[in-house]
Protein backbone atom coordinates (compact mmCIF):
# COMPACT_ATOMS: atom_id res chain seq x y z
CA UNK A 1 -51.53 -13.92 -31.05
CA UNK A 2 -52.84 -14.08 -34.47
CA UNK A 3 -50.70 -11.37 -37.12
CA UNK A 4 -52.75 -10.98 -39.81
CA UNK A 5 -52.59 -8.05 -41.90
CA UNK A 6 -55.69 -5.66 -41.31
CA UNK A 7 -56.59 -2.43 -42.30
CA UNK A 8 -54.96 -0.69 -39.41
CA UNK A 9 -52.32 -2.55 -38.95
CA UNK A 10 -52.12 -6.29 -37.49
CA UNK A 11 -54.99 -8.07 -35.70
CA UNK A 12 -54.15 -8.42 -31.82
CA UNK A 13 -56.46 -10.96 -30.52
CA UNK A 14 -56.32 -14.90 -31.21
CA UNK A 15 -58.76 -15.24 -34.15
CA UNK A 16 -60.65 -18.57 -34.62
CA UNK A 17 -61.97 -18.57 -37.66
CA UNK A 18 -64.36 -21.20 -39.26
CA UNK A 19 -64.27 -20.39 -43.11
CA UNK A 20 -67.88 -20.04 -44.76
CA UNK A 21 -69.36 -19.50 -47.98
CA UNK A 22 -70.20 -15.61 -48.80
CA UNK A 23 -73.32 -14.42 -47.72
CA UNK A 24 -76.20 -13.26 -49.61
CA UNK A 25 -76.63 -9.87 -51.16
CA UNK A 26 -79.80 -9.11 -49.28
CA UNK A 27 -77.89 -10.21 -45.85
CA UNK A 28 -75.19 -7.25 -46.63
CA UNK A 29 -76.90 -5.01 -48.72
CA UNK A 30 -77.88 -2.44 -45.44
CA UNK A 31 -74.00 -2.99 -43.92
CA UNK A 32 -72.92 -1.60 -48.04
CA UNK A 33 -75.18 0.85 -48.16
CA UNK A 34 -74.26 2.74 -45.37
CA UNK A 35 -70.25 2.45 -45.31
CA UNK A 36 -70.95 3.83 -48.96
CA UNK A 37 -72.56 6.89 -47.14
CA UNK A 38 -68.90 7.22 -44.81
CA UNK A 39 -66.78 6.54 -47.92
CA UNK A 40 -68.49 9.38 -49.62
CA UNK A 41 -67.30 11.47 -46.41
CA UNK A 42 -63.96 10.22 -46.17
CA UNK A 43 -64.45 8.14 -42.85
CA UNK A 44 -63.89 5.23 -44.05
CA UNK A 45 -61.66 4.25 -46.98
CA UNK A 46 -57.72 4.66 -47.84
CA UNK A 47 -55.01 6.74 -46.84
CA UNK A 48 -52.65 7.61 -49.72
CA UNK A 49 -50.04 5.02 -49.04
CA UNK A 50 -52.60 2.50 -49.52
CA UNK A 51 -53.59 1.58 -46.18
CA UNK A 52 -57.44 1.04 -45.40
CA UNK A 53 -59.67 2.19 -42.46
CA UNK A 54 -62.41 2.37 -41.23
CA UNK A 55 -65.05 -0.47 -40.27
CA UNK A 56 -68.57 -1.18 -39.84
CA UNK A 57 -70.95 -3.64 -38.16
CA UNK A 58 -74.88 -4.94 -37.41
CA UNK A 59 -76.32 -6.84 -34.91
CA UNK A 60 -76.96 -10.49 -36.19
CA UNK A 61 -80.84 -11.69 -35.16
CA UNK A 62 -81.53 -9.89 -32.13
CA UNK A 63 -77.98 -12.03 -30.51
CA UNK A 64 -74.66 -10.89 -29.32
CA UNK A 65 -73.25 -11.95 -32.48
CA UNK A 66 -72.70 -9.46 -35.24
CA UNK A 67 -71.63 -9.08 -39.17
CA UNK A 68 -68.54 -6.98 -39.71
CA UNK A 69 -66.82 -5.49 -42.68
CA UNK A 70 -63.43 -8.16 -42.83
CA UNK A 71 -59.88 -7.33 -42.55
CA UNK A 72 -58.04 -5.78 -45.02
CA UNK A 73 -61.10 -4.21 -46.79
CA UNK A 74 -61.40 -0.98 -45.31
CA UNK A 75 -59.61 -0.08 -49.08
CA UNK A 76 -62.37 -1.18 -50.78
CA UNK A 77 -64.35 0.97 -52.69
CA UNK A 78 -67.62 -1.67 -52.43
CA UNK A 79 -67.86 -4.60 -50.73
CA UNK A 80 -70.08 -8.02 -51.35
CA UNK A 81 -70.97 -11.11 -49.75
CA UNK A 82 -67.46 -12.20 -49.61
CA UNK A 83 -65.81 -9.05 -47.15
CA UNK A 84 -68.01 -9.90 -44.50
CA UNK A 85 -67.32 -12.10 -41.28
CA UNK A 86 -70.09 -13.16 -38.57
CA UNK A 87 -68.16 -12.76 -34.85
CA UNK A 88 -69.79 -15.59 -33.32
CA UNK A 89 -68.05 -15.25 -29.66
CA UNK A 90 -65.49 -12.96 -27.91
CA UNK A 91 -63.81 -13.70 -24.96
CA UNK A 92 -61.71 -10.63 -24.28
CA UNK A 93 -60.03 -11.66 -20.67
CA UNK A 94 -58.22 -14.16 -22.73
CA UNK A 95 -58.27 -11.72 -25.95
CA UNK A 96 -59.81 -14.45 -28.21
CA UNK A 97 -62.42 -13.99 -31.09
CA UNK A 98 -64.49 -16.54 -32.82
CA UNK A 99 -65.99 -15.83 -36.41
CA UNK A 100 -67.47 -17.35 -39.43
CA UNK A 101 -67.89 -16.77 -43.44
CA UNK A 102 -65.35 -15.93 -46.03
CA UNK A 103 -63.02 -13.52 -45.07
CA UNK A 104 -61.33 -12.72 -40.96
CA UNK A 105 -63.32 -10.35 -39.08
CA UNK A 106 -61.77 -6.61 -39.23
CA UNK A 107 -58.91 -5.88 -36.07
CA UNK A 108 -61.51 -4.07 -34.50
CA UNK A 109 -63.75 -6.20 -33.80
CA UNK A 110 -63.26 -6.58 -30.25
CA UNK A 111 -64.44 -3.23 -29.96
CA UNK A 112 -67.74 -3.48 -31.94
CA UNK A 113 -68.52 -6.62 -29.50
CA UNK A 114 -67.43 -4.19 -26.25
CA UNK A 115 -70.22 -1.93 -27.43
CA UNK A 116 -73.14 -4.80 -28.04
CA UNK A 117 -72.38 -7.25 -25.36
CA UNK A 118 -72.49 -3.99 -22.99
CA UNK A 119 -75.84 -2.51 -25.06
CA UNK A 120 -78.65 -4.48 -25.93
CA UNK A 121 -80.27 -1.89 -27.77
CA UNK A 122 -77.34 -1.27 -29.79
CA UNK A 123 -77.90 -2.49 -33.60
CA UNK A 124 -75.24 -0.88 -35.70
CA UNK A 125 -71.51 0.13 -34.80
CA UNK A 126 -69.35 2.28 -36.84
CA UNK A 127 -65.88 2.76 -36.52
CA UNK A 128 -64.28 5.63 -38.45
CA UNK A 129 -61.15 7.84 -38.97
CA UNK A 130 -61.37 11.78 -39.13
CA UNK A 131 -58.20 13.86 -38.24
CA UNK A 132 -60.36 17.36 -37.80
CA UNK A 133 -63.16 15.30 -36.01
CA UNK A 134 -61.09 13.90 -33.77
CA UNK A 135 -58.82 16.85 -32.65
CA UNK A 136 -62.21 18.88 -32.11
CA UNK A 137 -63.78 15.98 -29.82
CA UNK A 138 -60.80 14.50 -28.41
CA UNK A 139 -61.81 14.80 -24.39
CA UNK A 140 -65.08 16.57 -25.47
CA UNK A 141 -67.02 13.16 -26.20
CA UNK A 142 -66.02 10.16 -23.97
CA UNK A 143 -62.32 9.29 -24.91
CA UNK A 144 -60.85 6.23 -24.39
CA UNK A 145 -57.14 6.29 -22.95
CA UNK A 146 -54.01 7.16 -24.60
CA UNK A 147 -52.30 4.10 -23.06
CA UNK A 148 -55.28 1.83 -24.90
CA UNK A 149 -54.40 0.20 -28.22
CA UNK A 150 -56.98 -0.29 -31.15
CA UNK A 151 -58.02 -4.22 -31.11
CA UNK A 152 -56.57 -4.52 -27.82
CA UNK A 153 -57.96 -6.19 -24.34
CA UNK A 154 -57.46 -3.12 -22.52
CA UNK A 155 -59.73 -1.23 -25.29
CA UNK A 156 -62.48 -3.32 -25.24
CA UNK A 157 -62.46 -2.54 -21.43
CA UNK A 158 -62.13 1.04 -21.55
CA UNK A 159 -64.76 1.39 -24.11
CA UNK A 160 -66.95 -1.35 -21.04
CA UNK A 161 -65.64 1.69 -18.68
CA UNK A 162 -66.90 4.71 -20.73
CA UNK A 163 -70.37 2.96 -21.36
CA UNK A 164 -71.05 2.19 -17.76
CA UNK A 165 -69.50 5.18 -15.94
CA UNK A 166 -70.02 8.33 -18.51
CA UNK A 167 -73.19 9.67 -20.63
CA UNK A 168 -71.54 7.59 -23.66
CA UNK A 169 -74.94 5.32 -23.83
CA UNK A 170 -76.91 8.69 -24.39
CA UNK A 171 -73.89 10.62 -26.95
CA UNK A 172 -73.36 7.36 -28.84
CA UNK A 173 -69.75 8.85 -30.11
CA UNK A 174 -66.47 8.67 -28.88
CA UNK A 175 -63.12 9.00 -29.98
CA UNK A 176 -59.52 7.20 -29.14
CA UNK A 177 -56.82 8.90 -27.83
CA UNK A 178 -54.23 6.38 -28.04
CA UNK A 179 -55.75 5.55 -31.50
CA UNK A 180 -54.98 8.72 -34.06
CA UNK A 181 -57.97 9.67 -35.85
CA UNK A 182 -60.33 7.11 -34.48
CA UNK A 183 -64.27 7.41 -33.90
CA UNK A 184 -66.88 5.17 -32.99
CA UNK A 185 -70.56 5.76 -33.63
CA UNK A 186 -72.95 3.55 -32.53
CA UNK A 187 -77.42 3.05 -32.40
CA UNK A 188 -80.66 1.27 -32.57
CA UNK A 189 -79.48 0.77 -36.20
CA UNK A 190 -76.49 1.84 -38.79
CA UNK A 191 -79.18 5.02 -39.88
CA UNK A 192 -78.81 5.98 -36.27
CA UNK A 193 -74.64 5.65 -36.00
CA UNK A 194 -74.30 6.85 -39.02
CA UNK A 195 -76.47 10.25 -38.69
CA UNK A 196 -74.85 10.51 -35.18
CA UNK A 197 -71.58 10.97 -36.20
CA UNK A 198 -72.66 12.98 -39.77
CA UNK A 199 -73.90 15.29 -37.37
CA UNK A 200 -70.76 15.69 -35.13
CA UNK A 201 -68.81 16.11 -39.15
CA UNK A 202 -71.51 19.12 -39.94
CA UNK A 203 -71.21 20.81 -36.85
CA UNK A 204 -67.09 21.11 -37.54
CA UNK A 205 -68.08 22.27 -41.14
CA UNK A 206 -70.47 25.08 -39.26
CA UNK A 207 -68.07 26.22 -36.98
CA UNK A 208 -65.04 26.39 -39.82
């Protein structure tokens, strides 16, 4: 197992990583743009001790690859070419991950490829942290178990269970119980994760 620092923690699968030059501006510039739009609302960024969270992800060309925020960045207040990573392969029975570029790909990554290998229609994954959000739809939305760790095997295949056995294909939000605060949003594209779970954050505003 591969400890290196991330922005929850350590990451918990064995990472192969093949280091790359940064990518272009125009190949991030839709990833920045909307985790700008969750850092503005506080679902991803930095808790006061320092400690980043929060990730986010696209489908690369139409494959089961994908381009995800790196680890250790989720403290960030912008990111460029050179925070992203391109997971290139996950094998999550023997909890490794393969990626590409210039920085590791974030610890939760083998959740973001849980959610594409499992939906082809899926272009955009976001993964955020929201105390209030996550009390009000903890076992309201699809929840993942309390005995499943973030970046773990076992979370990957409870998120596989949730997808295949619950309406979580149609809500396109759940939330971790045995990961404090933690949300994933998911769509066609990031506009669609990211107004799916800006919707569930209004409708907690409404009813306070």
């Amino acid at each position: 197992m591969t400890n290196l620092p991330s922005e929850e923690g350590y990451i918990k699968f064995q990472v192969h990583w093949a280091s790359a030059p940064a990518w272009d501006a125009a190949q991030v510039a839709e990833l920045n743009r909307w985790r700008e739009v969750m850092r503005r609302h506080g679902l991803i960024g930095a808790y006061p001790d320092g400690v980043g969270f929060g990730n986010i992800s696209l489908r690369w060309e139409h494959s089961d690859r994908f381009l995800i925020s790196g680890s250790a960045t989720g403290d960030l207040p912008a990111l460029d070419g050179s925070h992203y990573s391109l997971v290139t392969a996950v094998r999550i029975d023997t909890n490794e991950l393969w990626c590409e570029g210039p920085a590791v790909a974030s610890s939760e990554s083998m959740s973001h490829a849980a959610i594409y290998a499992e939906c082809p229609w899926v272009g955009g994954v976001i993964h955020a942290h929201h105390l209030e959000l996550w009390e009000r739809l903890l076992h309201r939305v699809p929840t993942t178990g309390s005995d499943a760790a973030y970046g773990t095997p076992e979370m990957a295949y409870d998120i596989r269970r949730l997808l295949r056995t619950t309406d979580l294909p149609q809500q396109r939000l759940f939330v971790m119980e045995g990961h404090r605060e933690g949300i994933f949003a998911f769509g066609a594209n990031l506009e669609e994760a990211a107004e799916r779970i800006l919707r569930a954050l209004t409708s907690i505003s409404i009813a306070n």
